[in-house]
Protein backbone atom coordinates (compact mmCIF):
# COMPACT_ATOMS: atom_id res chain seq x y z
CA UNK A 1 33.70 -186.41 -51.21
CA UNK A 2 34.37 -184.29 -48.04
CA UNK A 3 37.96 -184.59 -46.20
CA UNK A 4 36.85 -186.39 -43.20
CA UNK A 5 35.25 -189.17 -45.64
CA UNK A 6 38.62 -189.43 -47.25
CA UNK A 7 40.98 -189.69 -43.77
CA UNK A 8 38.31 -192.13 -42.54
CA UNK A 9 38.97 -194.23 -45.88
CA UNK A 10 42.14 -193.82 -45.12
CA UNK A 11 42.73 -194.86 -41.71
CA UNK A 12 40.23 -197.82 -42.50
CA UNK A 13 42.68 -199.00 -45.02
CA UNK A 14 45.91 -198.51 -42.97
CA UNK A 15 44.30 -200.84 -40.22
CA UNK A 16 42.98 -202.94 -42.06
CA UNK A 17 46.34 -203.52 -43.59
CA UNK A 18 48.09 -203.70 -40.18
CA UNK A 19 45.25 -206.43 -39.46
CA UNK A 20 46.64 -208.55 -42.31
CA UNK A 21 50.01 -208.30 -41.11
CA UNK A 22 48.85 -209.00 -37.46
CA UNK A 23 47.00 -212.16 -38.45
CA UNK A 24 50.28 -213.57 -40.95
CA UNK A 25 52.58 -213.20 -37.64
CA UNK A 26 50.49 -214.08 -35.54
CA UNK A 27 51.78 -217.02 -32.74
CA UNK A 28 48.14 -217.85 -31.77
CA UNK A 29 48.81 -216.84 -27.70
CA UNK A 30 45.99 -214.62 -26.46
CA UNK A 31 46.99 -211.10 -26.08
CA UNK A 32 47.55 -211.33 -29.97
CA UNK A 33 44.28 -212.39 -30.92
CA UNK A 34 42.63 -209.11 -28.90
CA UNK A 35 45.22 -207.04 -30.67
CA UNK A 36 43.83 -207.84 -33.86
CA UNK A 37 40.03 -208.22 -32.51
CA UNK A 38 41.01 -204.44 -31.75
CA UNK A 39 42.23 -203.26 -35.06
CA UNK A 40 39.92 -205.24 -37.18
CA UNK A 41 37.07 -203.13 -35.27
CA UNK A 42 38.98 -200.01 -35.92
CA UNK A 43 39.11 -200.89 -39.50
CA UNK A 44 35.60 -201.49 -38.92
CA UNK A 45 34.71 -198.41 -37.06
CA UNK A 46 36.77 -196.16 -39.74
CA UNK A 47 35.08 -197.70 -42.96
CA UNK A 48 31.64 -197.55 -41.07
CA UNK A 49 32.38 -193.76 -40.35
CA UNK A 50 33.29 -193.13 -43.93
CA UNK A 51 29.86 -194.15 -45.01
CA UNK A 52 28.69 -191.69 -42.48
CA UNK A 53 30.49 -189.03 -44.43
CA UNK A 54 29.51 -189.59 -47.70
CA UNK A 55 26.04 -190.28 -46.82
CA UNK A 56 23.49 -188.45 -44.29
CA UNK A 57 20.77 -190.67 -44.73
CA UNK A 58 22.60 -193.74 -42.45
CA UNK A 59 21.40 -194.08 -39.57
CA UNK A 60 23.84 -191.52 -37.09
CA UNK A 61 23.01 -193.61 -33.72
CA UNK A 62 24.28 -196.71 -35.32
CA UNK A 63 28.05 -194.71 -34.92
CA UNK A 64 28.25 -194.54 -31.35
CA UNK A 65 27.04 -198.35 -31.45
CA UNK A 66 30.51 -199.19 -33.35
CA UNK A 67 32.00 -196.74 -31.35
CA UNK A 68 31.43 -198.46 -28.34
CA UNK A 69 32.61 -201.92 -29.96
CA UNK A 70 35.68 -200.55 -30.78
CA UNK A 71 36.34 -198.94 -27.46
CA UNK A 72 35.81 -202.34 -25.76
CA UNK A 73 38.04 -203.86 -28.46
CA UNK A 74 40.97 -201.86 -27.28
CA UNK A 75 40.31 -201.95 -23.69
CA UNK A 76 40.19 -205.74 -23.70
CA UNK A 77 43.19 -205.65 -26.22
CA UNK A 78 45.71 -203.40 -23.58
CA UNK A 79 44.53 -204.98 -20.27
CA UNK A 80 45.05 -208.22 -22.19
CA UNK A 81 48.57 -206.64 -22.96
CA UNK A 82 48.99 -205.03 -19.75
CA UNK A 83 49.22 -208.29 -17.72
């Protein structure tokens, strides 16, 4: 098991974690609901990468795919936030 594989796990677990605590306070208004739409796909994208690490043989493309979710996840989530 190689470092990144183990800060990916990780990170994947921390947000994951602050997703659960997101969804059992959240007040059901909007901005809420893309703030944890945005860490549930960096939970996503972190436990995604982690298989990356620990095995070559996934498909590499397939990271800038959840990449790219997770980027739209957070921009929707702070111009939601924002105003």
């Amino acid at each position: 098991m190689t470092f990144g594989a183990i800060s990916y796990g990780i990170a994947a677990v921390g947000f994951l974690g602050l997703t659960l605590l997101l969804v059992t306070s959240w007040r059901g208004k909007k901005p809420g609901a893309w703030l944890i739409a945005a860490c549930l796909f960096t939970a996503l994208w972190a436990g995604w990468l982690t298989l990356i690490s620990m095995d070559a043989s996934l498909p590499f493309m397939s990271v800038y795919y959840v990449e790219g979710l997770r980027d739209c996840a957070w921009i929707l989530a702070l111009t939601t936030l924002g105003g």
